[in-house]
N, C-alpha and C. Protein backbone atom coordinates (compact mmCIF):
# COMPACT_ATOMS: atom_id res chain seq x y z
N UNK A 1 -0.21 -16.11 -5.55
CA UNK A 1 -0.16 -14.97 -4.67
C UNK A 1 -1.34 -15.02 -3.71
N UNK A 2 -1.61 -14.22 -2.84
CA UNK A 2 -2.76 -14.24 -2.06
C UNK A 2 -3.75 -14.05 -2.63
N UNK A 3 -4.53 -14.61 -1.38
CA UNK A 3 -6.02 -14.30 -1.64
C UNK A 3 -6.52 -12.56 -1.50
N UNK A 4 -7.54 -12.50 -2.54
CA UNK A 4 -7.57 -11.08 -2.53
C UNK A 4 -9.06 -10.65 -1.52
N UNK A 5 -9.14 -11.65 -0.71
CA UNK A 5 -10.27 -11.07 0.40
C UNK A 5 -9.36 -10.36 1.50
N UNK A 6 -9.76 -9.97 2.12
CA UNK A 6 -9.62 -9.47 3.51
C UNK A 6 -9.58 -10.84 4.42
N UNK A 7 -8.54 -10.63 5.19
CA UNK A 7 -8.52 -12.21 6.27
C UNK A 7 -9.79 -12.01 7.32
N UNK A 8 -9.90 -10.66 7.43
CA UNK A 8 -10.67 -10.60 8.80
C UNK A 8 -11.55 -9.57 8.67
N UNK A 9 -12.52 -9.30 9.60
CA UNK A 9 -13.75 -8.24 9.19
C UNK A 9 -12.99 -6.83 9.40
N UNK A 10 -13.55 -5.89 8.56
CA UNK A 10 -12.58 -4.51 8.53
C UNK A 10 -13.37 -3.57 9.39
N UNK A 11 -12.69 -2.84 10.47
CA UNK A 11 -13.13 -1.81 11.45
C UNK A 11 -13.46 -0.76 10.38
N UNK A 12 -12.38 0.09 9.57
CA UNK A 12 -12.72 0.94 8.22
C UNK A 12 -12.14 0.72 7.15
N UNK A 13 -12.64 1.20 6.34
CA UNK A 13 -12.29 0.92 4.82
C UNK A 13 -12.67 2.70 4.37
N UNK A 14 -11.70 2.73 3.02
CA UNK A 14 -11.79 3.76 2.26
C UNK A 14 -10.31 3.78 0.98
N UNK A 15 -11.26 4.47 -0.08
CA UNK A 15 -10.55 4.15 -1.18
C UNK A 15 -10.82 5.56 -1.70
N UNK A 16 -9.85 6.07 -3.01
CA UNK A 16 -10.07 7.25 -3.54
C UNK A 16 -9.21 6.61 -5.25
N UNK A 17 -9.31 7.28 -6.41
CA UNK A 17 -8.59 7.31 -7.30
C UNK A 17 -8.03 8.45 -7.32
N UNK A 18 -7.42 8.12 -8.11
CA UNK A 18 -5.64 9.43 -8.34
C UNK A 18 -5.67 9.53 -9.78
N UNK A 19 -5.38 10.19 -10.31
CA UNK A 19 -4.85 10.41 -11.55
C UNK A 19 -3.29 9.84 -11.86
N UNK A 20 -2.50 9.40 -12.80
CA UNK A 20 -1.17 8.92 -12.91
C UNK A 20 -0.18 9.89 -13.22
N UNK A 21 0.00 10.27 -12.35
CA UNK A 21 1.06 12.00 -12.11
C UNK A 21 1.58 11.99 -11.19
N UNK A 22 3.40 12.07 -10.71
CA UNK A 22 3.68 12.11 -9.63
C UNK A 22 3.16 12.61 -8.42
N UNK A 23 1.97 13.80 -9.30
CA UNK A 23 1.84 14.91 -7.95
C UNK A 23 0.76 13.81 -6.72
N UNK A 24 0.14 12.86 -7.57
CA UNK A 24 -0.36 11.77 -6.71
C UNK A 24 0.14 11.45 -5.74
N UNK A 25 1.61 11.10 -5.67
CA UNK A 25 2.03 10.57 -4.89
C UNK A 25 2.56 11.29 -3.09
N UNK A 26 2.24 12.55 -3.72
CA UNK A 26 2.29 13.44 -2.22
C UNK A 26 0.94 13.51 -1.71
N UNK A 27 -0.43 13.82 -2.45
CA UNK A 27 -1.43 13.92 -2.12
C UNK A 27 -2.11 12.45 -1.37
N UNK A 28 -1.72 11.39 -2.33
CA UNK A 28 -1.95 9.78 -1.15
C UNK A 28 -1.33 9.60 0.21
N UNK A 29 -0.19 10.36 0.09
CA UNK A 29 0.78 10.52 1.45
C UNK A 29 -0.08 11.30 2.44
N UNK A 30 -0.67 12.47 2.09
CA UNK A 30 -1.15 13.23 2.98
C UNK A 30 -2.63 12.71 2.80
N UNK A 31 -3.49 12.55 2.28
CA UNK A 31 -4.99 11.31 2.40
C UNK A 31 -4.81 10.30 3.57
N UNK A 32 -3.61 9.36 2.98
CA UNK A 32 -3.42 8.57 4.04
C UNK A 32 -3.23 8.87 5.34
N UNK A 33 -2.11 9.47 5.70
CA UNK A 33 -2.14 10.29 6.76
C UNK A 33 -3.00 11.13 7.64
N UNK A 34 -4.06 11.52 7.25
CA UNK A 34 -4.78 12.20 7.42
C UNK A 34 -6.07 10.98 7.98
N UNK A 35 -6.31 10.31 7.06
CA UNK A 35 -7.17 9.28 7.21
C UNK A 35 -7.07 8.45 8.63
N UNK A 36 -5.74 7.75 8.52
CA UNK A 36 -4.97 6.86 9.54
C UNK A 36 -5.12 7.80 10.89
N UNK A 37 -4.84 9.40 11.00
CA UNK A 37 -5.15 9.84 12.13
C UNK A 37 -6.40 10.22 12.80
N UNK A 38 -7.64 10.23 11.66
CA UNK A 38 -9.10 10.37 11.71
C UNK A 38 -9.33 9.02 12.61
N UNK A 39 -8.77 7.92 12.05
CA UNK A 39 -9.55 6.35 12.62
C UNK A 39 -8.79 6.21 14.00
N UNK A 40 -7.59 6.82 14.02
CA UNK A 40 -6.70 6.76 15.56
C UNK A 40 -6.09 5.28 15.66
N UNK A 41 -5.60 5.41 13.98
CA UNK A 41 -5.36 3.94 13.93
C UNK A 41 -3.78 3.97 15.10
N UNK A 42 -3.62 2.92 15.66
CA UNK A 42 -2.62 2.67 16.60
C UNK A 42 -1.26 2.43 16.54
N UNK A 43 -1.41 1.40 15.01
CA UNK A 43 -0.05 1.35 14.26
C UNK A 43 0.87 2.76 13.89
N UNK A 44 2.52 2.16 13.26
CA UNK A 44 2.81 3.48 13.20
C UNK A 44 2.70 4.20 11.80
N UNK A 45 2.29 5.23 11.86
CA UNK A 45 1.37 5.62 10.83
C UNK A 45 2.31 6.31 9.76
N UNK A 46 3.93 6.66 10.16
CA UNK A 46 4.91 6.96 9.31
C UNK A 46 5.17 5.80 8.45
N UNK A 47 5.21 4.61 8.95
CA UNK A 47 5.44 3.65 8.43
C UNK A 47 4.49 3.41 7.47
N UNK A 48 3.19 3.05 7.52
CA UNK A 48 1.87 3.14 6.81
C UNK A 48 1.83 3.99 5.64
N UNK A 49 2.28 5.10 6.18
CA UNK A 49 2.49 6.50 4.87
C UNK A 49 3.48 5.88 3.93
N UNK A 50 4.64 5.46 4.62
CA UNK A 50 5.66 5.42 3.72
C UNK A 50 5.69 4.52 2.64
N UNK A 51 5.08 3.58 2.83
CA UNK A 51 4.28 2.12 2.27
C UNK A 51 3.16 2.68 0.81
N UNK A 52 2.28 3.80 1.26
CA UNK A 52 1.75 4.00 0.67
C UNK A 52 2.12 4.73 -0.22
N UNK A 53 2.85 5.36 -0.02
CA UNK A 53 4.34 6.57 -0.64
C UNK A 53 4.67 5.43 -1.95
N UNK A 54 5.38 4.15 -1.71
CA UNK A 54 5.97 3.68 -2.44
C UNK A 54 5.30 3.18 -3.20
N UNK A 55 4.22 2.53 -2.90
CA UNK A 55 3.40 1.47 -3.65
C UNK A 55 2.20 2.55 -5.45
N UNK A 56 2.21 3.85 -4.50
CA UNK A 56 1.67 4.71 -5.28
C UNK A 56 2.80 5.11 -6.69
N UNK A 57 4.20 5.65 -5.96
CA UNK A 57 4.54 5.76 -6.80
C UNK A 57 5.05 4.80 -8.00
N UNK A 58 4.91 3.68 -7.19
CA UNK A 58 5.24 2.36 -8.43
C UNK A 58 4.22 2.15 -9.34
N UNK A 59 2.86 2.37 -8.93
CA UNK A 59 1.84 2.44 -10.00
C UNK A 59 2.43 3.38 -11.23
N UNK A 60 2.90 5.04 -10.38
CA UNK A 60 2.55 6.02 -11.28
C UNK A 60 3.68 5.27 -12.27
N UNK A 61 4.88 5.29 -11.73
CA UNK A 61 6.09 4.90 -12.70
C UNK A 61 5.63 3.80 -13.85
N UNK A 62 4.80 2.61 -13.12
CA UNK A 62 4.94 1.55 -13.86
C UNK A 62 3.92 1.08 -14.09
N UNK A 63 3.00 1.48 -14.40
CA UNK A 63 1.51 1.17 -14.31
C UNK A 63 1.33 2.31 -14.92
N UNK A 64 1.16 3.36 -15.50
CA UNK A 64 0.67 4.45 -16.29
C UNK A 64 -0.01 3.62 -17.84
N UNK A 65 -1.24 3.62 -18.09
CA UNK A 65 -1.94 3.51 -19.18
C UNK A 65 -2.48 5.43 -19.74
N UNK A 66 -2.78 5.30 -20.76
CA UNK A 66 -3.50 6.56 -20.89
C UNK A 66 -4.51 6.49 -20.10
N UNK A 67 -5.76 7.30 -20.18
CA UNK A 67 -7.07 7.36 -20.09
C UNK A 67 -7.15 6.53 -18.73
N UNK A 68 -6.88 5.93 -17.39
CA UNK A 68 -6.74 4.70 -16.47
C UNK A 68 -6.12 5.85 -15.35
N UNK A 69 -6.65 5.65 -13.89
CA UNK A 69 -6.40 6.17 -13.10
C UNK A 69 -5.65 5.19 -11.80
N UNK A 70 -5.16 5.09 -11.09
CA UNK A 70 -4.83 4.46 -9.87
C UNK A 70 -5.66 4.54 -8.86
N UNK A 71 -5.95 3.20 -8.07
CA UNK A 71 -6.90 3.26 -6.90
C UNK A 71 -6.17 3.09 -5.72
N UNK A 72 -5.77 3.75 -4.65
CA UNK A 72 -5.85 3.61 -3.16
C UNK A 72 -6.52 3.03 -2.58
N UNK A 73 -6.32 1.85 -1.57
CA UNK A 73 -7.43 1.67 -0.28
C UNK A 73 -7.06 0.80 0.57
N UNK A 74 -7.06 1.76 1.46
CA UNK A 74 -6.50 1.53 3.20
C UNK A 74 -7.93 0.98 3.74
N UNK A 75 -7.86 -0.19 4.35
CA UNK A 75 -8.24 -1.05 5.13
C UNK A 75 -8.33 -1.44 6.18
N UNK A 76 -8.84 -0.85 7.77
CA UNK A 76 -8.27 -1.71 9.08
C UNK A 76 -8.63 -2.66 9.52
N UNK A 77 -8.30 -3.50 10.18
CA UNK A 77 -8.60 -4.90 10.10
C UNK A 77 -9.65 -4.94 11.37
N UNK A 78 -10.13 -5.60 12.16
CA UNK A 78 -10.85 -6.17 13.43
C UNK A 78 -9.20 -6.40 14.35
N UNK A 79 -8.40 -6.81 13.95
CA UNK A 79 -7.08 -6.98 14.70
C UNK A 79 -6.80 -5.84 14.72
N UNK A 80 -6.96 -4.47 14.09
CA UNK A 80 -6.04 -3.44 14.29
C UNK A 80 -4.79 -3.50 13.31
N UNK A 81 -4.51 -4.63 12.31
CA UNK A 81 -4.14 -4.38 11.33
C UNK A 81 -4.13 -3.85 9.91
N UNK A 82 -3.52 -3.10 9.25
CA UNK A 82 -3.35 -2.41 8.08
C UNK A 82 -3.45 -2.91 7.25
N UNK A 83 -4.36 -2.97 5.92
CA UNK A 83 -4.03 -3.07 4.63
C UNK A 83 -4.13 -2.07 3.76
N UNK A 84 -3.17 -1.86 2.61
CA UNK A 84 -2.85 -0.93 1.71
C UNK A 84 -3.09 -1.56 0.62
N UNK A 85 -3.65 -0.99 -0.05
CA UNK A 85 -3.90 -1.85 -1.95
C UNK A 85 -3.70 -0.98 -2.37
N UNK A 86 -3.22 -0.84 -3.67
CA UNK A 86 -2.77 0.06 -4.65
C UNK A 86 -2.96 -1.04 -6.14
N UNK A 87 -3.72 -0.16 -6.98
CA UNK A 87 -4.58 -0.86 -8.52
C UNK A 87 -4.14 0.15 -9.52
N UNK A 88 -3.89 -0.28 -10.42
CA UNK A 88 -3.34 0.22 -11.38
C UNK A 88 -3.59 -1.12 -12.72
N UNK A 89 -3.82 -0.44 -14.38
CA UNK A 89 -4.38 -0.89 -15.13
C UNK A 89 -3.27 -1.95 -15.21
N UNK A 90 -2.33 -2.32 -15.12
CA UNK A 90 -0.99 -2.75 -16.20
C UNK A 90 -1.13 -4.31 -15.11
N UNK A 91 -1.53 -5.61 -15.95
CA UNK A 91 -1.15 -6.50 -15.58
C UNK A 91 0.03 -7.23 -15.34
N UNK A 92 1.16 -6.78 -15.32
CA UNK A 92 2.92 -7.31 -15.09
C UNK A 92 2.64 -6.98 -13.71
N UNK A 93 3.16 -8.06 -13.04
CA UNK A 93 3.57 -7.90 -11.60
C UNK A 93 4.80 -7.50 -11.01
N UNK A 94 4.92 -5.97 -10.02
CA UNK A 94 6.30 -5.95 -9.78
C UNK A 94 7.36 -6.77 -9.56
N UNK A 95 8.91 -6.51 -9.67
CA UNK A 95 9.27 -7.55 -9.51
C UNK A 95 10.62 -6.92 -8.27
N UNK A 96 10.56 -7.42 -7.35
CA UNK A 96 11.46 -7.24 -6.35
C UNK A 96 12.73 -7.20 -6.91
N UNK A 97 13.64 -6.71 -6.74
CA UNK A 97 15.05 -6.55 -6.82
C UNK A 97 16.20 -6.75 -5.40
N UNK A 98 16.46 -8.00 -5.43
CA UNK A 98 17.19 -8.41 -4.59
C UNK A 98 18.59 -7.43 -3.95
N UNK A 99 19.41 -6.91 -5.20
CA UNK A 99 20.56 -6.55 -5.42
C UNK A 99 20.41 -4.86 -6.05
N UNK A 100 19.58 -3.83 -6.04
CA UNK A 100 19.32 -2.77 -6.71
C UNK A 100 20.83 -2.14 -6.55
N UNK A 101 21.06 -1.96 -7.82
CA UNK A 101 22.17 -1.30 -8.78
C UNK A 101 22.75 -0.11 -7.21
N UNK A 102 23.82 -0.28 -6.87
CA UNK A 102 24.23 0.36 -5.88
C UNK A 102 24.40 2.05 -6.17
N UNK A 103 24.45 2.56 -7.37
CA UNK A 103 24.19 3.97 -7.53
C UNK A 103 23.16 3.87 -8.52
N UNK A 104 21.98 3.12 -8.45
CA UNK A 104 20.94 3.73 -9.33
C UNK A 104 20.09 4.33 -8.47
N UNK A 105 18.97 4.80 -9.10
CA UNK A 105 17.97 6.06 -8.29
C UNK A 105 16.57 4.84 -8.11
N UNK A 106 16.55 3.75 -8.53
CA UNK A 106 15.21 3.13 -8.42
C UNK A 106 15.92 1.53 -8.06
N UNK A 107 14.51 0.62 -7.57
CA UNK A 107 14.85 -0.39 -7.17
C UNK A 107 14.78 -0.70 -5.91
N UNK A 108 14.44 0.20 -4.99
CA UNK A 108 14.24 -0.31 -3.79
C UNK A 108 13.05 -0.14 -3.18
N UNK A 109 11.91 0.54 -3.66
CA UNK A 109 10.47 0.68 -3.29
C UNK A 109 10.29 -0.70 -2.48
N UNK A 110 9.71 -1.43 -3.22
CA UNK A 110 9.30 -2.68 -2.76
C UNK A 110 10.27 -3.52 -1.71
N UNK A 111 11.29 -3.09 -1.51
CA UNK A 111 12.67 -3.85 -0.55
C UNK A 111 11.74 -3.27 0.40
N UNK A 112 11.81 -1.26 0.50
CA UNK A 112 11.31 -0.79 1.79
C UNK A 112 10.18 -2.12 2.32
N UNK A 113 9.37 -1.88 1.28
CA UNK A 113 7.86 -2.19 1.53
C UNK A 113 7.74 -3.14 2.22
N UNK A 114 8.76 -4.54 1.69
CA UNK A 114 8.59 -5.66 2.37
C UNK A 114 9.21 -5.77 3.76
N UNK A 115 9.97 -5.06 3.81
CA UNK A 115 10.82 -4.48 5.25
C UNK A 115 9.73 -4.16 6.11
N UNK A 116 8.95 -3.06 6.03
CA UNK A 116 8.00 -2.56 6.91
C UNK A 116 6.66 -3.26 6.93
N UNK A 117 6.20 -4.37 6.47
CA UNK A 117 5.24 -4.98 6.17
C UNK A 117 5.25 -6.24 6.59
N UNK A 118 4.23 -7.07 7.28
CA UNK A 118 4.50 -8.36 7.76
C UNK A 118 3.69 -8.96 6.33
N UNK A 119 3.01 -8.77 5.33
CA UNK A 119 3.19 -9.39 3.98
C UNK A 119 2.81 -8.40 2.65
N UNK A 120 3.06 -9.17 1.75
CA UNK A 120 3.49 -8.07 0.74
C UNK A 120 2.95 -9.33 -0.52
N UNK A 121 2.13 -8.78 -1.31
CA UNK A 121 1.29 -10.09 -2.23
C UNK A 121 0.76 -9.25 -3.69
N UNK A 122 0.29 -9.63 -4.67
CA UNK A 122 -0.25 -8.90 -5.97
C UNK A 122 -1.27 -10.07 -6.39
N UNK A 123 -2.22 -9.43 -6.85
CA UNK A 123 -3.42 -10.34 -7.74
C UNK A 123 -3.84 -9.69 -8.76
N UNK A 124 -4.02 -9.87 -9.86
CA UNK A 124 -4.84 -10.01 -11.26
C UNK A 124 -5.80 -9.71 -10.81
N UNK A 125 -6.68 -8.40 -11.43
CA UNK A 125 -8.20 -7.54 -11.17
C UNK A 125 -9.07 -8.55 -12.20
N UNK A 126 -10.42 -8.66 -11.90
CA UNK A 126 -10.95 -9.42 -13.02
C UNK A 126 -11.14 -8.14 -13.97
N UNK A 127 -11.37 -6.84 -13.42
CA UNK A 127 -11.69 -6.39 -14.94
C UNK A 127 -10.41 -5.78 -15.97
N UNK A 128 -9.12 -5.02 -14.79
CA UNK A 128 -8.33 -4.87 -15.97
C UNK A 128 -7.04 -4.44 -14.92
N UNK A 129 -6.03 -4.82 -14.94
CA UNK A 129 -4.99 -4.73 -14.56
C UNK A 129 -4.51 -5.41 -13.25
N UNK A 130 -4.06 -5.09 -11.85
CA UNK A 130 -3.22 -5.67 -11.02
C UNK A 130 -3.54 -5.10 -9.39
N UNK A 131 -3.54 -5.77 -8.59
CA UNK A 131 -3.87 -4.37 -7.06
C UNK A 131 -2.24 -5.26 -6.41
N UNK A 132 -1.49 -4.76 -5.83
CA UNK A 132 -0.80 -4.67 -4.88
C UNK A 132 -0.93 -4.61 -3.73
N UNK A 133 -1.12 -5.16 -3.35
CA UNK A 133 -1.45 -5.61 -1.18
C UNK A 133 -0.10 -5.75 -0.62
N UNK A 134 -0.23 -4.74 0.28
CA UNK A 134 0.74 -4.98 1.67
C UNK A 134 0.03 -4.78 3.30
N UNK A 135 0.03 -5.19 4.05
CA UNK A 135 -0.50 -5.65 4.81
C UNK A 135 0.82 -5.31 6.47
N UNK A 136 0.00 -4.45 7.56
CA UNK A 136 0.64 -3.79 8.30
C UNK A 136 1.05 -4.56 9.64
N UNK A 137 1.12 -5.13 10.27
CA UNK A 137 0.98 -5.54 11.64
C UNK A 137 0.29 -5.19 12.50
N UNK A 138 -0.50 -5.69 13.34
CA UNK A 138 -1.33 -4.72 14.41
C UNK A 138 -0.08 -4.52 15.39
N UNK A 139 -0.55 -2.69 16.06
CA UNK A 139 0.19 -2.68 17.23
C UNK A 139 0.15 -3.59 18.17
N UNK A 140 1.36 -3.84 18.92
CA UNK A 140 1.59 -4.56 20.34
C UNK A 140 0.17 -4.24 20.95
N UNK A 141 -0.46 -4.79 21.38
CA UNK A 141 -1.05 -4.49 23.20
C UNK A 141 -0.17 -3.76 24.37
N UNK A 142 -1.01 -2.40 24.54
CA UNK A 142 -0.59 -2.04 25.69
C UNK A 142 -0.35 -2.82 26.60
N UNK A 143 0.97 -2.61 27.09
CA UNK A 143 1.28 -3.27 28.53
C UNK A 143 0.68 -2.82 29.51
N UNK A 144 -0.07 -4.25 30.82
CA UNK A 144 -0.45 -4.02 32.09
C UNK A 144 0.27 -4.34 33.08
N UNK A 145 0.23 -3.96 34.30
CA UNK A 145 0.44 -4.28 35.05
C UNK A 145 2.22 -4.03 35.63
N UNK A 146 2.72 -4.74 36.33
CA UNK A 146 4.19 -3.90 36.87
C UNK A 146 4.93 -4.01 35.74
């Protein structure tokens, strides 16, 4: 899987823990959001949310240890690109679902994710469990000229 540095020097960084409770998963939505419009990041920031939406709640679902919290942290790049990590104790790596059960309720988190994401990667924490990286595109460059 990838490397777990940063490709490029980061304009901002910021991280928070969550507790493993769905209600996490609205409160990272609105952090993020909130955050992404503080930095005036350029990308689109529904998209960004929604990413973070999923990746959170896959911790809470699947990553829940007792006593172990989930970490957030949004990243902007020197390009103006996004990274999202999401850490959680549980070393199993998600596993994409090609084909998700056409009336089940789960299974497509990570489809979104990789959809809206130009990459999508997991690494082994040295001290205890897994981070999840997805990684945003920088916006286009404004157009000049006629």
């Amino acid at each position: 899987m990838p490397n777990p540095q940063p490709p490029t020097l980061l304009t901002h960084d910021w991280s928070m823990g969550y507790p493993m409770t769905l209600r996490s998963v609205r409160l990272a939505r609105l952090q993020a959001r909130r955050r992404l419009t503080m930095w005036q990041w350029a990308g689109d920031i529904d998209d960004a949310v929604l990413v973070v939406s999923e990746l959170v709640a896959n911790a809470v679902r699947h990553g829940r240890v007792v006593g172990h919290e989930l970490w957030l942290r949004l990243a902007e790049l020197e390009d103006r690109g996004l990274v999202v990590e999401v850490s959680d104790p549980v070393r199993a790596f998600p596993e994409i679902t090609a084909e998700p059960e056409p009336e089940g309720e789960s299974g497509r988190g990570l489809l979104v994710v990789r959809q809206l994401t130009r990459e999508l990667g997991w690494f082994h924490r040295a001290d205890v469990g897994k981070t999840v990286r997805a990684r945003l595109a920088a916006p286009p460059p404004p157009r000049t000229g006629c």
